[in-house]
N, C-alpha and C. Protein backbone atom coordinates (compact mmCIF):
# COMPACT_ATOMS: atom_id res chain seq x y z
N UNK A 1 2.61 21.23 4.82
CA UNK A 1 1.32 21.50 4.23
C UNK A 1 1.23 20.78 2.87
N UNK A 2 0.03 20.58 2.53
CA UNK A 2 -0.52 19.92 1.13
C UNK A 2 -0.91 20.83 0.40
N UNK A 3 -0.50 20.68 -0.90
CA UNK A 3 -1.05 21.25 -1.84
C UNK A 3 -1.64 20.79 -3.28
N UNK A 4 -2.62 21.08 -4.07
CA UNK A 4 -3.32 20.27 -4.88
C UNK A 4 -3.04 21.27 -6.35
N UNK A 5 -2.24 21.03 -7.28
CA UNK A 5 -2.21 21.40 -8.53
C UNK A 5 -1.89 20.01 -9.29
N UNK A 6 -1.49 21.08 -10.34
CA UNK A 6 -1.71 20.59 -11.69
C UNK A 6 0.03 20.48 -12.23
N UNK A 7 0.29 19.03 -12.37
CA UNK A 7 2.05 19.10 -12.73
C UNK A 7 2.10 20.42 -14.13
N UNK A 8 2.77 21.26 -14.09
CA UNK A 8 3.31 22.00 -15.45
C UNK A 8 4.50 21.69 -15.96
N UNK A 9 5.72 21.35 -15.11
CA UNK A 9 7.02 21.07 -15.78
C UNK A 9 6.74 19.64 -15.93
N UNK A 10 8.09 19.52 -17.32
CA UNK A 10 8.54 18.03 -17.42
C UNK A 10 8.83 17.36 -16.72
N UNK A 11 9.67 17.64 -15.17
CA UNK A 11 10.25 16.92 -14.10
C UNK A 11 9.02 16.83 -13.69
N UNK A 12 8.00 17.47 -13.03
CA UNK A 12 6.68 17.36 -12.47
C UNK A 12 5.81 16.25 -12.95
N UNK A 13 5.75 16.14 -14.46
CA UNK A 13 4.63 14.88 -15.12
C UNK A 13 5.29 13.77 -15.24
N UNK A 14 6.96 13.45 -14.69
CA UNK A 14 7.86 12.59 -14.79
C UNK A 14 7.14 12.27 -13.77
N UNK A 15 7.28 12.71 -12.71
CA UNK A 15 7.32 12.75 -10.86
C UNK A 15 5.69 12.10 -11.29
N UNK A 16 5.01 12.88 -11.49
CA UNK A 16 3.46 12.29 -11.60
C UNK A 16 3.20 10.75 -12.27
N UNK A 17 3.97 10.38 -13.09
CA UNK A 17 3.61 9.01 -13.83
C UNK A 17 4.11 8.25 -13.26
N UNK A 18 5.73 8.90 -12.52
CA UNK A 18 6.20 7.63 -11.95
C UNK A 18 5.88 7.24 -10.90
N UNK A 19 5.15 8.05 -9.91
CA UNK A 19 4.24 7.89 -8.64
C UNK A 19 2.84 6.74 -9.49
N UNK A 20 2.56 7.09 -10.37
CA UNK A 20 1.41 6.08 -10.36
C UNK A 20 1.66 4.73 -11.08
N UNK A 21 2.68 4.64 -11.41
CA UNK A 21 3.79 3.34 -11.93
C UNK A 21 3.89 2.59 -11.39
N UNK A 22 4.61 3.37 -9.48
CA UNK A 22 4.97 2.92 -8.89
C UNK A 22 3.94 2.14 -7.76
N UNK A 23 2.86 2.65 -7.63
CA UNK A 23 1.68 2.06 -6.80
C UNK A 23 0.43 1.69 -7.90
N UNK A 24 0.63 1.78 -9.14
CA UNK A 24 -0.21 0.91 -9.93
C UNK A 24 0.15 0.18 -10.57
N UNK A 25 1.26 0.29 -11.32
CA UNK A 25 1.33 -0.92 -12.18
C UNK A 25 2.41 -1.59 -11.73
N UNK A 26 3.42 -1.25 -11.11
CA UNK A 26 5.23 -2.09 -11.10
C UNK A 26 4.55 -3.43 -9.77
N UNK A 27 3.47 -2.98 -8.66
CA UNK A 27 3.83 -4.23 -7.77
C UNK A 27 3.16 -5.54 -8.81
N UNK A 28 2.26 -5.20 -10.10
CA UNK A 28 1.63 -6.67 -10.81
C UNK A 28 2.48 -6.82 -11.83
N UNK A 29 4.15 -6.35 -11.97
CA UNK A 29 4.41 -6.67 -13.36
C UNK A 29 4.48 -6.22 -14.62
N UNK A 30 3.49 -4.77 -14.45
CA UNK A 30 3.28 -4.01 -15.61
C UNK A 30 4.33 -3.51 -16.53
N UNK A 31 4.40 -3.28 -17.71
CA UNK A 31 5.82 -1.95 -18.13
C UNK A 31 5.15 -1.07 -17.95
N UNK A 32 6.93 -0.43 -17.62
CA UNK A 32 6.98 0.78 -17.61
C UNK A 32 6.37 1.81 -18.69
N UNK A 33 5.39 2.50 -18.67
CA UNK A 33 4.77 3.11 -19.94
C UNK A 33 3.26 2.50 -19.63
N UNK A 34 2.37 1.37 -19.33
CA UNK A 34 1.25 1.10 -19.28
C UNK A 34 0.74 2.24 -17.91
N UNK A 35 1.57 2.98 -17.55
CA UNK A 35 0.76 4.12 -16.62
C UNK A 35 0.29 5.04 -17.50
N UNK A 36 0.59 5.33 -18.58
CA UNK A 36 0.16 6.66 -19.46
C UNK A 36 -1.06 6.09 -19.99
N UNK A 37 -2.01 7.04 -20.39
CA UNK A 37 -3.67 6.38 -21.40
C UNK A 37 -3.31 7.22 -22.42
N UNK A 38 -3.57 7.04 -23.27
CA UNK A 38 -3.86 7.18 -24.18
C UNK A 38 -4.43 8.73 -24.41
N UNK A 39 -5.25 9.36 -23.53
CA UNK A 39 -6.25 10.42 -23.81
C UNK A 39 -5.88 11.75 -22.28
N UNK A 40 -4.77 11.95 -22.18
CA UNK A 40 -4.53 11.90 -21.03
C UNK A 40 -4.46 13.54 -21.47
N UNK A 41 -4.26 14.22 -22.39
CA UNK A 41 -4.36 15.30 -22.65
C UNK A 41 -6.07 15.82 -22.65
N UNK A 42 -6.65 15.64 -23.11
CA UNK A 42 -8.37 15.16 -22.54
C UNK A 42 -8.37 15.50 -20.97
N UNK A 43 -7.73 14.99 -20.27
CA UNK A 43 -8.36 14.91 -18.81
C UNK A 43 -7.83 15.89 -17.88
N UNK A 44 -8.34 16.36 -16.89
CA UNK A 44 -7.83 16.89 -15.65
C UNK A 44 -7.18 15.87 -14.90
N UNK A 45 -6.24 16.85 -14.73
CA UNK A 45 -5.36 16.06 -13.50
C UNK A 45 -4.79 16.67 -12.24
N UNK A 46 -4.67 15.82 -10.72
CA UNK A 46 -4.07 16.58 -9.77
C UNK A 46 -3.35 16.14 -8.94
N UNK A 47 -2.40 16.76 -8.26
CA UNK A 47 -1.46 16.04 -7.59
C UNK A 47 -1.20 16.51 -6.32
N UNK A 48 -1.17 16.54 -5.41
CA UNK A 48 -0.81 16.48 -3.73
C UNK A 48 0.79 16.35 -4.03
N UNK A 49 0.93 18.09 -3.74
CA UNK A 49 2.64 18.02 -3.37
C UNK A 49 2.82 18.42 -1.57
N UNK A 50 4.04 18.00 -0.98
CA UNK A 50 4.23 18.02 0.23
C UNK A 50 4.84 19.82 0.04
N UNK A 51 4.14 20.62 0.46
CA UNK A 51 5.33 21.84 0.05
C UNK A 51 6.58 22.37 0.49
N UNK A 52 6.79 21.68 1.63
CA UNK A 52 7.78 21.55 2.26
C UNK A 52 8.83 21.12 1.76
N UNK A 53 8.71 20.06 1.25
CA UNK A 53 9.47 18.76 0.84
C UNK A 53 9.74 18.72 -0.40
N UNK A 54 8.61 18.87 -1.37
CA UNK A 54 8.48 19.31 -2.55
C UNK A 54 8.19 18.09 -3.26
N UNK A 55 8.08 16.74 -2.38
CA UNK A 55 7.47 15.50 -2.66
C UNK A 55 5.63 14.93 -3.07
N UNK A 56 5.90 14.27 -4.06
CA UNK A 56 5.12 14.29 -4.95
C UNK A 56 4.50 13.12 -3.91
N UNK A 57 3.10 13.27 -3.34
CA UNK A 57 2.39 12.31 -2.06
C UNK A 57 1.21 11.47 -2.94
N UNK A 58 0.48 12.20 -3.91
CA UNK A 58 -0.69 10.92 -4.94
C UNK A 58 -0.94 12.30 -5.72
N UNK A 59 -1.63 11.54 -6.75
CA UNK A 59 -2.24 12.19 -7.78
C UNK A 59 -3.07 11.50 -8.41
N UNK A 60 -3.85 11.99 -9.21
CA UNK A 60 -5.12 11.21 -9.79
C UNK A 60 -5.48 12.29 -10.93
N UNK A 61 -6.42 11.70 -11.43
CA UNK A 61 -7.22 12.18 -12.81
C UNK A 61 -8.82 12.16 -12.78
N UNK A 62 -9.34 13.26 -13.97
CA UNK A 62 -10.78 13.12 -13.72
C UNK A 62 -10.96 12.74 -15.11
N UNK A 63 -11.59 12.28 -16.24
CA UNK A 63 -12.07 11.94 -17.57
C UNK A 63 -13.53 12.80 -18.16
N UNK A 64 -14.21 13.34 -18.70
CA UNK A 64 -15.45 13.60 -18.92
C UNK A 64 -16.07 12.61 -19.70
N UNK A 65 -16.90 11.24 -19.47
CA UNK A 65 -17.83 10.68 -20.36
C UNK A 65 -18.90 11.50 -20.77
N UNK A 66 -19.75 12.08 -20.48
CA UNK A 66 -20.12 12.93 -21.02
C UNK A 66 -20.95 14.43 -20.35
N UNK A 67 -21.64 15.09 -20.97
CA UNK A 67 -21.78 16.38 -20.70
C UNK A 67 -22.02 16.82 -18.69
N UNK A 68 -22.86 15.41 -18.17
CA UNK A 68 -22.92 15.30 -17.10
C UNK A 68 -22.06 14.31 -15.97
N UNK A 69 -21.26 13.19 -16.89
CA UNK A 69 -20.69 12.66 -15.84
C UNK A 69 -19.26 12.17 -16.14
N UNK A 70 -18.03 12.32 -15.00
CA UNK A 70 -17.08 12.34 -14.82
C UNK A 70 -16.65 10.99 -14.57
N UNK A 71 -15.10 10.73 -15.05
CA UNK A 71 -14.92 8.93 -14.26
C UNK A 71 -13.66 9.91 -13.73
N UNK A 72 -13.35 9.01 -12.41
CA UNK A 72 -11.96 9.47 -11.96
C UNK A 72 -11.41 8.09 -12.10
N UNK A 73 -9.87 8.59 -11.94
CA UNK A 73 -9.07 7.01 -12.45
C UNK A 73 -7.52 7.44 -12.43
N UNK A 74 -6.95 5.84 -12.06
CA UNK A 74 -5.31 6.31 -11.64
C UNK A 74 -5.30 7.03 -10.63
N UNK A 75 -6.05 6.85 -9.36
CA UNK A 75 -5.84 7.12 -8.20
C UNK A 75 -4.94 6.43 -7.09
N UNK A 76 -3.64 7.53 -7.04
CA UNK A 76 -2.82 6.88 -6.30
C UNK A 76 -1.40 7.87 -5.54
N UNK A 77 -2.04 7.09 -4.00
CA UNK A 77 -1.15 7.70 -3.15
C UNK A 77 0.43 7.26 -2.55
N UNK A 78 1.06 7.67 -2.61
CA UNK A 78 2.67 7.11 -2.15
C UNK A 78 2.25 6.32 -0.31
N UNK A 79 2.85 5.34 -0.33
CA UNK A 79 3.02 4.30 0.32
C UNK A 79 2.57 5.80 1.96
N UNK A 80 3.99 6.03 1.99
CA UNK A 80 4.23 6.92 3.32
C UNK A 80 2.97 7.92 3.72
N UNK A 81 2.16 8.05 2.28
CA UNK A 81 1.10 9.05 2.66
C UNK A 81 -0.02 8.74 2.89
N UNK A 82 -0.57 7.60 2.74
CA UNK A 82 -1.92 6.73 2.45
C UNK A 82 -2.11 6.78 4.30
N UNK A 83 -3.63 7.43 4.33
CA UNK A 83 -4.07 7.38 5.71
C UNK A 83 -4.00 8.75 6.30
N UNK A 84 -3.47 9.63 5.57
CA UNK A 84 -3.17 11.13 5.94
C UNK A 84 -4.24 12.32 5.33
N UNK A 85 -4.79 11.68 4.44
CA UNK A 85 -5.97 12.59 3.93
C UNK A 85 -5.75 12.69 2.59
N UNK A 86 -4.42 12.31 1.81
CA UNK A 86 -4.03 12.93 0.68
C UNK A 86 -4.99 12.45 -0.04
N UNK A 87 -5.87 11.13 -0.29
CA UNK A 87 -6.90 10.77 -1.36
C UNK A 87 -7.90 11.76 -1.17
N UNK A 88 -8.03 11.77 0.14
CA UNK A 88 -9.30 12.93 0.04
C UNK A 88 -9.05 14.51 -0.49
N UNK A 89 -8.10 14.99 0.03
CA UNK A 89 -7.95 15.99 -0.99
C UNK A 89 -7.98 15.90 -2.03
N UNK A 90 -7.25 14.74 -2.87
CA UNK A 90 -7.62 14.84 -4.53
C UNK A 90 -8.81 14.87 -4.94
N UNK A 91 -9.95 14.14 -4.06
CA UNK A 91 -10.75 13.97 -4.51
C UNK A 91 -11.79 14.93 -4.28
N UNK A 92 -11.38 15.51 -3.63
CA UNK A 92 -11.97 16.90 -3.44
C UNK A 92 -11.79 17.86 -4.52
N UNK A 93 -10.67 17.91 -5.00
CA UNK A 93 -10.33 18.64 -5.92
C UNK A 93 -10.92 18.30 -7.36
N UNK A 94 -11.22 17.20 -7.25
CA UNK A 94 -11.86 16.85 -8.69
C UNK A 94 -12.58 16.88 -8.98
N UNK A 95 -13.85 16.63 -7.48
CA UNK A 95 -15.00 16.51 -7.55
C UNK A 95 -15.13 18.52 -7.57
N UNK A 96 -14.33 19.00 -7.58
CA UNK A 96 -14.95 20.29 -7.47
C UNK A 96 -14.42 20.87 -9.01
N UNK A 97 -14.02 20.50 -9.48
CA UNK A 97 -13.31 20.55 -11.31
C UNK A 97 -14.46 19.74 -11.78
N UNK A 98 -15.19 19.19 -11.58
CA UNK A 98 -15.88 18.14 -12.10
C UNK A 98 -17.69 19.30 -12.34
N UNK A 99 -17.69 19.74 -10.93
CA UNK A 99 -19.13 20.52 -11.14
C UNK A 99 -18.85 21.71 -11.50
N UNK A 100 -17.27 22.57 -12.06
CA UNK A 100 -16.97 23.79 -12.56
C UNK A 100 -16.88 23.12 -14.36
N UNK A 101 -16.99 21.72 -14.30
CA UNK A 101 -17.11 21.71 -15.87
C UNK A 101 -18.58 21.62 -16.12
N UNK A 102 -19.73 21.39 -15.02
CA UNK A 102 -21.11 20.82 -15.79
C UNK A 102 -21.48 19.52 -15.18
N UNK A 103 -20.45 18.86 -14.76
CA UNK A 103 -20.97 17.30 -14.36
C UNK A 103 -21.43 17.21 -12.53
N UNK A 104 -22.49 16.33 -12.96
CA UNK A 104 -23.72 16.24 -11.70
C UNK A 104 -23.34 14.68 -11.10
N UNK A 105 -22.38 14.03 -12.07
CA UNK A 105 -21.85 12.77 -11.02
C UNK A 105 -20.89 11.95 -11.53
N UNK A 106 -19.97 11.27 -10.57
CA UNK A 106 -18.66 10.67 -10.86
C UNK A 106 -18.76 9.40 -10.93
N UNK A 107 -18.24 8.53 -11.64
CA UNK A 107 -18.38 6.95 -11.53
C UNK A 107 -16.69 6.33 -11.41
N UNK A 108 -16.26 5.67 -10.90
CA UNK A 108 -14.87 5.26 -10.80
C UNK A 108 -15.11 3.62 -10.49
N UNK A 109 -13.97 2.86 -10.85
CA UNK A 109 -13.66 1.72 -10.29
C UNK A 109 -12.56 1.64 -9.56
N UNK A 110 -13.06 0.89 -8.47
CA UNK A 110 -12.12 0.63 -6.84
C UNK A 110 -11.66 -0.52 -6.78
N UNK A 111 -10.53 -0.32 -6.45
CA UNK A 111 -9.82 -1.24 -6.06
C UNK A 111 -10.37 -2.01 -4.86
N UNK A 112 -10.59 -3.26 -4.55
CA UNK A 112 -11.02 -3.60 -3.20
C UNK A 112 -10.91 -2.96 -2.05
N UNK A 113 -9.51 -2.99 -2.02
CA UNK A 113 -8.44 -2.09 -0.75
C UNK A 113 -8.57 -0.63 -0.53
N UNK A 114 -9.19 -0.08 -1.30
CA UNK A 114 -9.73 1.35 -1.66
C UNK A 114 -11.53 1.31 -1.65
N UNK A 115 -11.94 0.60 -1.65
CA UNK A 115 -13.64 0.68 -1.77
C UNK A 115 -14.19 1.03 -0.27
N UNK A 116 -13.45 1.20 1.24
CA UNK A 116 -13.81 1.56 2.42
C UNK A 116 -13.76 3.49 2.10
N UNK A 117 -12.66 3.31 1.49
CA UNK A 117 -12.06 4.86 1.32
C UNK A 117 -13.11 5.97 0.55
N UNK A 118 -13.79 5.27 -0.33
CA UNK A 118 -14.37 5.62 -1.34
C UNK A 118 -15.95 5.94 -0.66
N UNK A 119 -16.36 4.25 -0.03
CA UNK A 119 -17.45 4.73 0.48
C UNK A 119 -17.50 6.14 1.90
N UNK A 120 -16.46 5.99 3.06
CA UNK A 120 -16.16 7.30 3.18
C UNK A 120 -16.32 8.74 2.91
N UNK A 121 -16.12 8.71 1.59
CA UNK A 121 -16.54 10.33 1.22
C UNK A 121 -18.03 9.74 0.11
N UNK A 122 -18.22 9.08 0.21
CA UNK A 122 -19.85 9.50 -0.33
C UNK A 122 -20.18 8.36 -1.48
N UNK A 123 -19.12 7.69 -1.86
CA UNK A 123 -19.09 6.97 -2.89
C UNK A 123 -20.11 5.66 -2.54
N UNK A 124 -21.07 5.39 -3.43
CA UNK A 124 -21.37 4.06 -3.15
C UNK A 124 -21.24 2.82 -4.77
N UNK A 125 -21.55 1.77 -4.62
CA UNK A 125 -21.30 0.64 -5.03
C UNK A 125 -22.54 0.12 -5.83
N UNK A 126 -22.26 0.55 -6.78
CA UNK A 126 -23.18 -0.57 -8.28
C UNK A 126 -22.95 -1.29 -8.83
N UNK A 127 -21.96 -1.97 -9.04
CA UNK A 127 -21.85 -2.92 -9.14
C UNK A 127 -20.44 -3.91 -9.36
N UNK A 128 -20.39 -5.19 -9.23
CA UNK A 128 -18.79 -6.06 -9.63
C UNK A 128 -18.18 -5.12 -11.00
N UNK A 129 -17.03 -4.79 -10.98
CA UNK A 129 -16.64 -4.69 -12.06
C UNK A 129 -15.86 -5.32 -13.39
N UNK A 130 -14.40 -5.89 -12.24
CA UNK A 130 -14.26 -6.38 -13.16
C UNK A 130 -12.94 -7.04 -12.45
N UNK A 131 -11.99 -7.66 -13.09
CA UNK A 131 -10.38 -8.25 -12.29
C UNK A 131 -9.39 -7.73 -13.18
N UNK A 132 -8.33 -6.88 -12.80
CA UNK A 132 -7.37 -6.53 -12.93
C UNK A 132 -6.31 -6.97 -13.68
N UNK A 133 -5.61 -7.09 -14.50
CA UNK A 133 -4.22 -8.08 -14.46
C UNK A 133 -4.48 -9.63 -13.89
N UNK A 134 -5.96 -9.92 -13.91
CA UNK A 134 -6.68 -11.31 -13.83
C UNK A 134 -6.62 -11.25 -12.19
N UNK A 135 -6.46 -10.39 -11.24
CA UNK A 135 -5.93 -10.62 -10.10
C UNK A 135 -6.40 -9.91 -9.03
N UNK A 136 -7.15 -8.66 -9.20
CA UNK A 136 -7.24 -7.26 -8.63
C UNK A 136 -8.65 -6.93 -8.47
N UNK A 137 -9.67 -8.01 -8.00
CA UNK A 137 -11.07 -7.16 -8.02
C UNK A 137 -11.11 -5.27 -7.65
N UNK A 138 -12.17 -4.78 -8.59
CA UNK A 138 -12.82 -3.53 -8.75
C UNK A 138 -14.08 -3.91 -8.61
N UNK A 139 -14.81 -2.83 -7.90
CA UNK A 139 -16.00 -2.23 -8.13
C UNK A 139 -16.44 -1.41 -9.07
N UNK A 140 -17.81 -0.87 -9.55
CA UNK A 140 -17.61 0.35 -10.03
C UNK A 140 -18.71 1.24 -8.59
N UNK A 141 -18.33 2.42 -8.82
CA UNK A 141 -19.08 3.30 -7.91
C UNK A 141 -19.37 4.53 -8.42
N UNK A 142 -20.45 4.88 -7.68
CA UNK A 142 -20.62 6.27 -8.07
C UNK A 142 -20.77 7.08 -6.87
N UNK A 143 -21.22 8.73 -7.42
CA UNK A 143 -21.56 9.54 -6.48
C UNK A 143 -22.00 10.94 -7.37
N UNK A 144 -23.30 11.24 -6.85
CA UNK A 144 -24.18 12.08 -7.32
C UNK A 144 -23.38 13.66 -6.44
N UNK A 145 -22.88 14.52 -7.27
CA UNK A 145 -22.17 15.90 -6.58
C UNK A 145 -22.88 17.24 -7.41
């Protein structure tokens, strides 16, 4: 079974950064440490543990721009789990943290390889965003919740 919290221990937000290290920044090169923002105490965050296993499957974040709208970001699922639902649960989870804070809609940028996924649960596409590490087209998208 899946489950959707919030890392509390130190081993847990280890487990959480290094999952998004590991499928965001290490395959372009990044250091180690460009997974953390800056404002990360600011944001909600959630993570898909296997409970069985006790393996850490994706996690992601929500941001508040302002009183009405949310960005999600650092969305990312472990290799073995991608295709199993785990994005959608997070994003379920956020989008439902998102209208228990006030906000009426989410905006995120997608990864190419992720923009099928996105449109999927409801997300649509406004516009080019931007290139990655010079390399990585994004979209940005939204979705009215």
């Amino acid at each position: 079974m899946i489950e959707i919290n919030v890392p509390q221990s130190a081993e847990q937000w280890e487990k959480y950064y290094d999952l998004r290290f590991k499928i965001l920044r290490e395959p372009w090169g990044q250091p180690k440490g460009s997974e953390v923002l800056k404002d990360e105490d600011e944001a909600t965050h959630a993570m898909a543990v296997d409970t069985e296993s006790g393996q850490i499957l994706g996690v992601a974040r929500l941001q508040k721009n302002s009183p009405t709208e949310g960005q999600v970001r650092c969305v990312a699922v472990s290799n073995e789990a991608q295709g199993k639902g785990v994005g959608k649960l997070l994003m379920a989870y956020l989008e439902e943290a998102a209208r228990q804070q006030g906000m009426t809609q989410i905006v995120l940028d997608a990864r190419q390889n992720a923009v099928a996924f996105y449109k999927a649960i409801g997300y649509t596409i406004i516009a080019d965003s931007y290139l990655l590490f010079g390399e990585i087209p994004h979209f940005k998208m939204t979705k009215d919740i």
